[in-house]
N, C-alpha and C. Protein backbone atom coordinates (compact mmCIF):
# COMPACT_ATOMS: atom_id res chain seq x y z
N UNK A 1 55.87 44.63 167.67
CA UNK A 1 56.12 46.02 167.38
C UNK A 1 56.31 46.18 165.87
N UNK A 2 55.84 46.70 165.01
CA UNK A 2 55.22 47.03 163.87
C UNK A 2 55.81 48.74 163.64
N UNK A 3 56.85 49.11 162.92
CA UNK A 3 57.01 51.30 162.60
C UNK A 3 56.25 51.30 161.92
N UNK A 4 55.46 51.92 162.09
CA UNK A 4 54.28 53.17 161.38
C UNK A 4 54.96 54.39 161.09
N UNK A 5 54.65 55.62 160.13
CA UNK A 5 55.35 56.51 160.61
C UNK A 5 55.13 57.75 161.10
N UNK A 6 54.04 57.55 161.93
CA UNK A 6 53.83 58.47 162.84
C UNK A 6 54.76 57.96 164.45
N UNK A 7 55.10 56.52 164.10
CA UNK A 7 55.63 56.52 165.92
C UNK A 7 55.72 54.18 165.63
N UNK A 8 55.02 53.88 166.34
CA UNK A 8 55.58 52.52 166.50
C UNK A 8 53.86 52.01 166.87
N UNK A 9 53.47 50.64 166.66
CA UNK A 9 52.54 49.95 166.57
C UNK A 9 52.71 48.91 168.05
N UNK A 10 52.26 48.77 168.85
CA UNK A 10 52.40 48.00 170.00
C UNK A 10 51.06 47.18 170.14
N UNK A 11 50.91 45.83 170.17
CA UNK A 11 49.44 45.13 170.62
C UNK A 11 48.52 46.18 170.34
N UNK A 12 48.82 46.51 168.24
CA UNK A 12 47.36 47.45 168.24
C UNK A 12 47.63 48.76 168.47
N UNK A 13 47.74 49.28 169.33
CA UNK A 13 48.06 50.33 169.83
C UNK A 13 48.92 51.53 169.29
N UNK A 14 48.96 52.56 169.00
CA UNK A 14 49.99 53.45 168.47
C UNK A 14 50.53 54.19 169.07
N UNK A 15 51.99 54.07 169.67
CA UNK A 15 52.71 55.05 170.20
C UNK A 15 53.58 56.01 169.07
N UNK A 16 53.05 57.18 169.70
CA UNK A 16 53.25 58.66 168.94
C UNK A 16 54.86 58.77 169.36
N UNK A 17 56.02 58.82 168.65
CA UNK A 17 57.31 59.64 169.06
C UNK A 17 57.48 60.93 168.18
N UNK A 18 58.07 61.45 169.37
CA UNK A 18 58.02 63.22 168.71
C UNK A 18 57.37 63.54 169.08
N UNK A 19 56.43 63.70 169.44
CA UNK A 19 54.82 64.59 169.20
C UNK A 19 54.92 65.69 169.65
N UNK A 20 54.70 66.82 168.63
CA UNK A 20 54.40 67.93 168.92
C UNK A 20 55.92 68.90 168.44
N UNK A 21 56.69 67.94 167.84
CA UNK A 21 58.34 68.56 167.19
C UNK A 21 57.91 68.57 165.63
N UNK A 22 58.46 69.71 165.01
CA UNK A 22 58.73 70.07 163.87
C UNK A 22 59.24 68.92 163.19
N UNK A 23 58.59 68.98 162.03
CA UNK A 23 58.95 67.57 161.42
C UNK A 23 59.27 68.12 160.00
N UNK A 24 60.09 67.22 158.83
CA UNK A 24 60.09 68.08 157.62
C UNK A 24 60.36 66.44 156.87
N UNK A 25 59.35 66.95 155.73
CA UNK A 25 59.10 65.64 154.51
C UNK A 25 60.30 65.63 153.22
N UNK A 26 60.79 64.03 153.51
CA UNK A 26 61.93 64.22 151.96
C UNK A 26 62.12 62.97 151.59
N UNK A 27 62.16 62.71 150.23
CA UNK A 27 61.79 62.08 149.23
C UNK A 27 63.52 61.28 149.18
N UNK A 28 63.67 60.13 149.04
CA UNK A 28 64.83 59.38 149.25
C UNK A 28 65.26 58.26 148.69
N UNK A 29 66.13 58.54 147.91
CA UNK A 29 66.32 57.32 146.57
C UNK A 29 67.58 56.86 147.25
N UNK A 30 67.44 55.50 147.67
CA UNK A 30 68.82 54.45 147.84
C UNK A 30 69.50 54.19 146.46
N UNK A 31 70.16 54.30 145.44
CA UNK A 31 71.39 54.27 144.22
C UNK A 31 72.04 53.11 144.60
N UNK A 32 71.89 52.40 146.07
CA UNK A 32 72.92 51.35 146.03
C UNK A 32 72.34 50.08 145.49
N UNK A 33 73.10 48.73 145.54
CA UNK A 33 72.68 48.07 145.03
C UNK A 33 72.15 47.10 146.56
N UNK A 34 72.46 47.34 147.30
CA UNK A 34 71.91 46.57 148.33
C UNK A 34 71.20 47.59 149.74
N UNK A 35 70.64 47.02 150.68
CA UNK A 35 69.96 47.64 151.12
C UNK A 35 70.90 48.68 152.67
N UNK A 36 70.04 49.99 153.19
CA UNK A 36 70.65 50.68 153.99
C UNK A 36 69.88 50.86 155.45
N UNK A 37 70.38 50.75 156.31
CA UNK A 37 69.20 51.23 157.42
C UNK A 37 69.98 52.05 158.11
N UNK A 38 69.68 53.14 158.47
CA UNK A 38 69.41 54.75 159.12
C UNK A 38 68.69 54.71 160.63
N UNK A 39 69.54 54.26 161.62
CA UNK A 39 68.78 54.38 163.01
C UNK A 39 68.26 55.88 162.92
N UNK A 40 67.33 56.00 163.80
CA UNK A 40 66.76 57.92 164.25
C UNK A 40 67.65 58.38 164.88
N UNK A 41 68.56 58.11 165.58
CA UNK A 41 69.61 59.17 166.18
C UNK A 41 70.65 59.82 165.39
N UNK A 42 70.45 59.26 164.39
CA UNK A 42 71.89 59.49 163.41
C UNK A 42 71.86 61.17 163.10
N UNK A 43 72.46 61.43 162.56
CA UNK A 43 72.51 62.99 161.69
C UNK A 43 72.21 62.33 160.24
N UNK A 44 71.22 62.73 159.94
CA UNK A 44 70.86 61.87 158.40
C UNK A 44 71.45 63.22 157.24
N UNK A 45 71.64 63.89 157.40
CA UNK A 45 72.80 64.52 157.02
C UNK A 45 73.70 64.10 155.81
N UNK A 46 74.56 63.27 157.03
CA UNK A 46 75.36 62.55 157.05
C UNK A 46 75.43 60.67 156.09
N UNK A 47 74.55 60.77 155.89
CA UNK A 47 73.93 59.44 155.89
C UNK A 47 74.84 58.57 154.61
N UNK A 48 74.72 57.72 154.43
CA UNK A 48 75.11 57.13 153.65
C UNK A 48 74.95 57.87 151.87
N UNK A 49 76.24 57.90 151.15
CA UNK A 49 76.04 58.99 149.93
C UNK A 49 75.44 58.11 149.01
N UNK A 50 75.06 56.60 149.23
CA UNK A 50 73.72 56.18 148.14
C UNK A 50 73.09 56.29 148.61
N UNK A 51 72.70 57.58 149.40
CA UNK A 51 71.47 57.96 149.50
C UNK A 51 71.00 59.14 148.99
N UNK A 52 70.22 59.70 148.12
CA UNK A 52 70.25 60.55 147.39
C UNK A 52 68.73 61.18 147.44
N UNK A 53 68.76 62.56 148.49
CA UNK A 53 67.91 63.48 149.29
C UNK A 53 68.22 65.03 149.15
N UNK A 54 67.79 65.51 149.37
CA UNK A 54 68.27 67.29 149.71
C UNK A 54 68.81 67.79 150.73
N UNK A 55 70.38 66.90 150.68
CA UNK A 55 71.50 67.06 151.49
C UNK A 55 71.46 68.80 152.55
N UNK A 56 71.16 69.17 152.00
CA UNK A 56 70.93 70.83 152.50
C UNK A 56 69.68 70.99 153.68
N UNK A 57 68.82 70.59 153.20
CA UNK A 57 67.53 70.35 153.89
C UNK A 57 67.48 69.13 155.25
N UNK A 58 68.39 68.64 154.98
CA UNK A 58 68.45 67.70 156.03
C UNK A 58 69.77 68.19 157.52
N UNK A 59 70.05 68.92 156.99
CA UNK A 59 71.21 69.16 157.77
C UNK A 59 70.61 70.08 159.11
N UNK A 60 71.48 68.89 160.22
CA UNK A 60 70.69 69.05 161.72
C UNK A 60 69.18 68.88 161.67
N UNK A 61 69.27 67.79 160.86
CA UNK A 61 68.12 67.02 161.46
C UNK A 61 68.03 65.38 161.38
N UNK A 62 67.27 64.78 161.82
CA UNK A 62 67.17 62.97 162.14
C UNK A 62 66.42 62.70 161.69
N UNK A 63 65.94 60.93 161.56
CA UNK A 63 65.44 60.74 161.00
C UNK A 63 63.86 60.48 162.00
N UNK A 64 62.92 60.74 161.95
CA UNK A 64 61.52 60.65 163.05
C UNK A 64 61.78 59.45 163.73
N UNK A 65 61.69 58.60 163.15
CA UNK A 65 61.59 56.92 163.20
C UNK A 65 62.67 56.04 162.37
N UNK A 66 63.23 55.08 162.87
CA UNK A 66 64.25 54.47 162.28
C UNK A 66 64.05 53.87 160.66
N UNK A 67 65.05 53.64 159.75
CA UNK A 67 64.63 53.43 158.56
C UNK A 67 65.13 52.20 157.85
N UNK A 68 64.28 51.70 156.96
CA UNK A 68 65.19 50.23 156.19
C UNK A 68 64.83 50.70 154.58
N UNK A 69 66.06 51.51 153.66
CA UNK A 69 65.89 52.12 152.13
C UNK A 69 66.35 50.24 151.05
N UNK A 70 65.51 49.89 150.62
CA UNK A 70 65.37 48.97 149.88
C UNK A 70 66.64 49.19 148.85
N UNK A 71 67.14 48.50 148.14
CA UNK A 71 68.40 48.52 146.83
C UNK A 71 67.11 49.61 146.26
N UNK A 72 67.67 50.38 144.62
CA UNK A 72 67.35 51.15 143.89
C UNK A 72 65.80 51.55 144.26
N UNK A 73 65.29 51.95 145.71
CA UNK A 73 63.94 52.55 145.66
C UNK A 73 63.98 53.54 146.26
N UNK A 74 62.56 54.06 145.84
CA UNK A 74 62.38 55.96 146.35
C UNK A 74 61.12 55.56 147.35
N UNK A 75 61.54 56.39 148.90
CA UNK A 75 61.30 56.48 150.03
C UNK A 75 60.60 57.67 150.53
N UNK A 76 59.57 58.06 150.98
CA UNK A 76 59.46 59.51 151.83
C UNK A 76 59.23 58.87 153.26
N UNK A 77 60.46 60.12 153.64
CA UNK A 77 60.68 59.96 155.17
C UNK A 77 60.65 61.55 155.92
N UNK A 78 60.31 61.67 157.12
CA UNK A 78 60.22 62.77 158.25
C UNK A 78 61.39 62.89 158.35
N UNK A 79 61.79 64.12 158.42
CA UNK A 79 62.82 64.63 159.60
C UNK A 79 62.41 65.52 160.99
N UNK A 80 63.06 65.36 161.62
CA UNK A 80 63.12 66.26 163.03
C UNK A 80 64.16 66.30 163.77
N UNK A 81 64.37 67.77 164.23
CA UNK A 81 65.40 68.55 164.48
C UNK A 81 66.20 67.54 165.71
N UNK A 82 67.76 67.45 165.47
CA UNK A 82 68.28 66.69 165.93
C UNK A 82 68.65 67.46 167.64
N UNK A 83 68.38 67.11 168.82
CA UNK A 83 68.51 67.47 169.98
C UNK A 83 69.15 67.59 171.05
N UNK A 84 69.08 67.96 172.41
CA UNK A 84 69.85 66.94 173.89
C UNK A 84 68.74 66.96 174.28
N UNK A 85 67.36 67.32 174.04
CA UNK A 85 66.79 66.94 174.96
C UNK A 85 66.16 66.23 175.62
N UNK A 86 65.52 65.18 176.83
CA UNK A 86 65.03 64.27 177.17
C UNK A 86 63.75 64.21 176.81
């Protein structure tokens, strides 16, 4: 299993998550000196404050696909609207 970021890589194969949910693009500089990972359920929101995004723009929403932000690098990642539903 291989993240892509449209969804996840399986034997080849591409499984789509989300599909068909509002998604929104943002640009993401880790400031720390070591590295961060951001499961998708989280409120990225919330996220760790060396992480440095458009705190405003993110609010009530997740991250598409789970994330690994390298020490001092800039990232673009999906958001989508955080949910209950199955």
């Amino acid at each position: 299993m291989r993240p892509n970021p449209d969804g996840f890589i399986f034997d080849g194969d591409l499984l789509t998550v989300n599909r068909g949910k509002e998604t929104v693009e943002v640009t993401v500089v880790n400031t720390a000196d070591h590295p961060i990972q951001v499961e998708a359920q989280a409120h990225f929101f919330e996220a760790d404050e060396a992480l440095v995004f458009p705190r405003p723009q993110a609010f009530g929403m997740r991250l598409n696909t789970p994330q690994h932000f390298a020490p001092r690098a800039t990232k673009t990642v999906q958001l989508t609207p955080l949910t209950n539903e199955q």
